[in-house]
Protein backbone atom coordinates (compact mmCIF):
# COMPACT_ATOMS: atom_id res chain seq x y z
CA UNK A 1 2.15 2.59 10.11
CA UNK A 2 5.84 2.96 11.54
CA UNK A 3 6.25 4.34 15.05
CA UNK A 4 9.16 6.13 15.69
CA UNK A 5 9.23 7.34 19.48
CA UNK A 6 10.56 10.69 20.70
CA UNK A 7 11.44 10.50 24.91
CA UNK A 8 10.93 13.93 25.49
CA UNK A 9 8.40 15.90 26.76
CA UNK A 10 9.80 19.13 25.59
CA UNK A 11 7.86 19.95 22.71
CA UNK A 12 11.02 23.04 21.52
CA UNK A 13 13.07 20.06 21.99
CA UNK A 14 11.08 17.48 19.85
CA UNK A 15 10.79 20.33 17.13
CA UNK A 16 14.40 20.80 16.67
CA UNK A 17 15.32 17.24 16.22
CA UNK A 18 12.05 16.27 14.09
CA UNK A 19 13.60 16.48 11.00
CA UNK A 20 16.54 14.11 11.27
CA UNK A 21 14.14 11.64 13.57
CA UNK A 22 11.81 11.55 10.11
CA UNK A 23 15.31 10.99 8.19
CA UNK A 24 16.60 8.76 10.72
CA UNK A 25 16.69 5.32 8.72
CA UNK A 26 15.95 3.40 12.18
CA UNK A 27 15.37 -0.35 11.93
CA UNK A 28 12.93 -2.22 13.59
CA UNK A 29 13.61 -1.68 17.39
CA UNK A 30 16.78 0.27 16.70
CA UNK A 31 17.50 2.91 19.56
CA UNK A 32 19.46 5.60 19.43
CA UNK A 33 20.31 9.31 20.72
CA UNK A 34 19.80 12.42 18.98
CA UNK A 35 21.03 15.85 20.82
CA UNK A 36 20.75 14.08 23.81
CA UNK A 37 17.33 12.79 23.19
CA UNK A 38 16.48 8.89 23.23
CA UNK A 39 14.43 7.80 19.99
CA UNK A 40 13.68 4.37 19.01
CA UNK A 41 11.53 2.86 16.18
CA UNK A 42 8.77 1.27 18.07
CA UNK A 43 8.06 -0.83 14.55
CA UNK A 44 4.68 -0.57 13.11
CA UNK A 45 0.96 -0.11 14.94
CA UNK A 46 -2.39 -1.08 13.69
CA UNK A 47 -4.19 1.98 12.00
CA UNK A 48 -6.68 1.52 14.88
CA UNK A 49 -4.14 2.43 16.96
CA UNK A 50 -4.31 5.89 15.87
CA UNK A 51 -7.94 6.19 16.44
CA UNK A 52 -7.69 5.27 20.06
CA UNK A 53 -5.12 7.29 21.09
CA UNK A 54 -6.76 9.73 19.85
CA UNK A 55 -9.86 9.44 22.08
CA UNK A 56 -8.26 9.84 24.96
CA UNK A 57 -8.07 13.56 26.52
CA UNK A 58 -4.23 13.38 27.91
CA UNK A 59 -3.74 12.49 24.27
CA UNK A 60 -2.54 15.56 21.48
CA UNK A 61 -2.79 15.27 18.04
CA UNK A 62 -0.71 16.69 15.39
CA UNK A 63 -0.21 16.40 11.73
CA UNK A 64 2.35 16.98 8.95
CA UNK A 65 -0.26 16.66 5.87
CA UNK A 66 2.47 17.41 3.18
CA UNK A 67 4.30 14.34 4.86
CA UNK A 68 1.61 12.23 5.31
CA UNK A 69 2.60 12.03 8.94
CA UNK A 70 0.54 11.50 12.20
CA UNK A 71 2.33 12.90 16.07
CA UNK A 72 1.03 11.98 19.05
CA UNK A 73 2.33 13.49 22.11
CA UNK A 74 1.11 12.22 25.91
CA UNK A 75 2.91 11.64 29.21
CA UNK A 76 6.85 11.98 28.05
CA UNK A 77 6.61 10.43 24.73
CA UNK A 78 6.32 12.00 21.44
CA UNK A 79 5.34 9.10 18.56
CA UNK A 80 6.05 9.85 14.65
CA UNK A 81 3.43 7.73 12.91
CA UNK A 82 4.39 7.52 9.30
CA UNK A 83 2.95 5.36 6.78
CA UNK A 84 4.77 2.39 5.75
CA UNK A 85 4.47 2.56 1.72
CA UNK A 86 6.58 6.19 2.02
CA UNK A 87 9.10 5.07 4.15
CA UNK A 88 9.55 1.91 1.85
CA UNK A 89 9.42 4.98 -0.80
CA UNK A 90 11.95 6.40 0.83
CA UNK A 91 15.22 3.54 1.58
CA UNK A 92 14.88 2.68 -2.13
C-alpha cells in the first residue's frame, strides 16, 4: 500500500485538503506543501502495517470504502493508505 502522510493534527484541516493529497501524483519520498500543510509520500508499507497500527489505542481508524482507502490518524500525523494497483490505475 502507498503512504501518503498528512502533518497536521487538525482533522477540519486534513478534510479540506484530502482531496487534492489523494490527487496529488507524489513520487516516492516527494514532499511538498498544500495550504500550508506539509505532505509527503512516505512510499509503500507492508499490509501488516495496517493491522498494527490499528491495535494500538492512540491509534484512529478511518475509511473511504468507495476509494478503497485506509486513514490513520495518531500523534500529529494523518497517513492516506491507498492500494498500490489503483494508484498504478490511476497515472496511466
Amino acid at each position: 500500500m502507498k503512504c501518503i502522510s498528512v502533518y497536521t493534527d487538525n482533522f477540519e484541516a486534513f478534510s479540506d485538503i484530502f482531496e487534492q493529497v489523494v490527487d496529488s501524483g507524489l513520487t516516492e519520498n516527494e514532499e511538498r506543501e498544500v495550504e500550508g500543510i506539509t505532505i509527503s509520500h512516505s512510499g509503500d508499507v507492508p499490509e501488516h502495517y495496517l493491522e498494527r497500527m490499528s491495535q494500538k489505542p492512540d491509534v484512529v481508524v478511518m475509511k473511504d470504502k468507495q476509494k478503497g482507502i485506509t486513514i490513520l490518524q495518531h500523534g500529529q500525523v494523518f497517513e492516506i493508505l491507498m492500494p498500490v494497483l489503483e494508484s498504478v490505475a490511476q497515472e496511466a
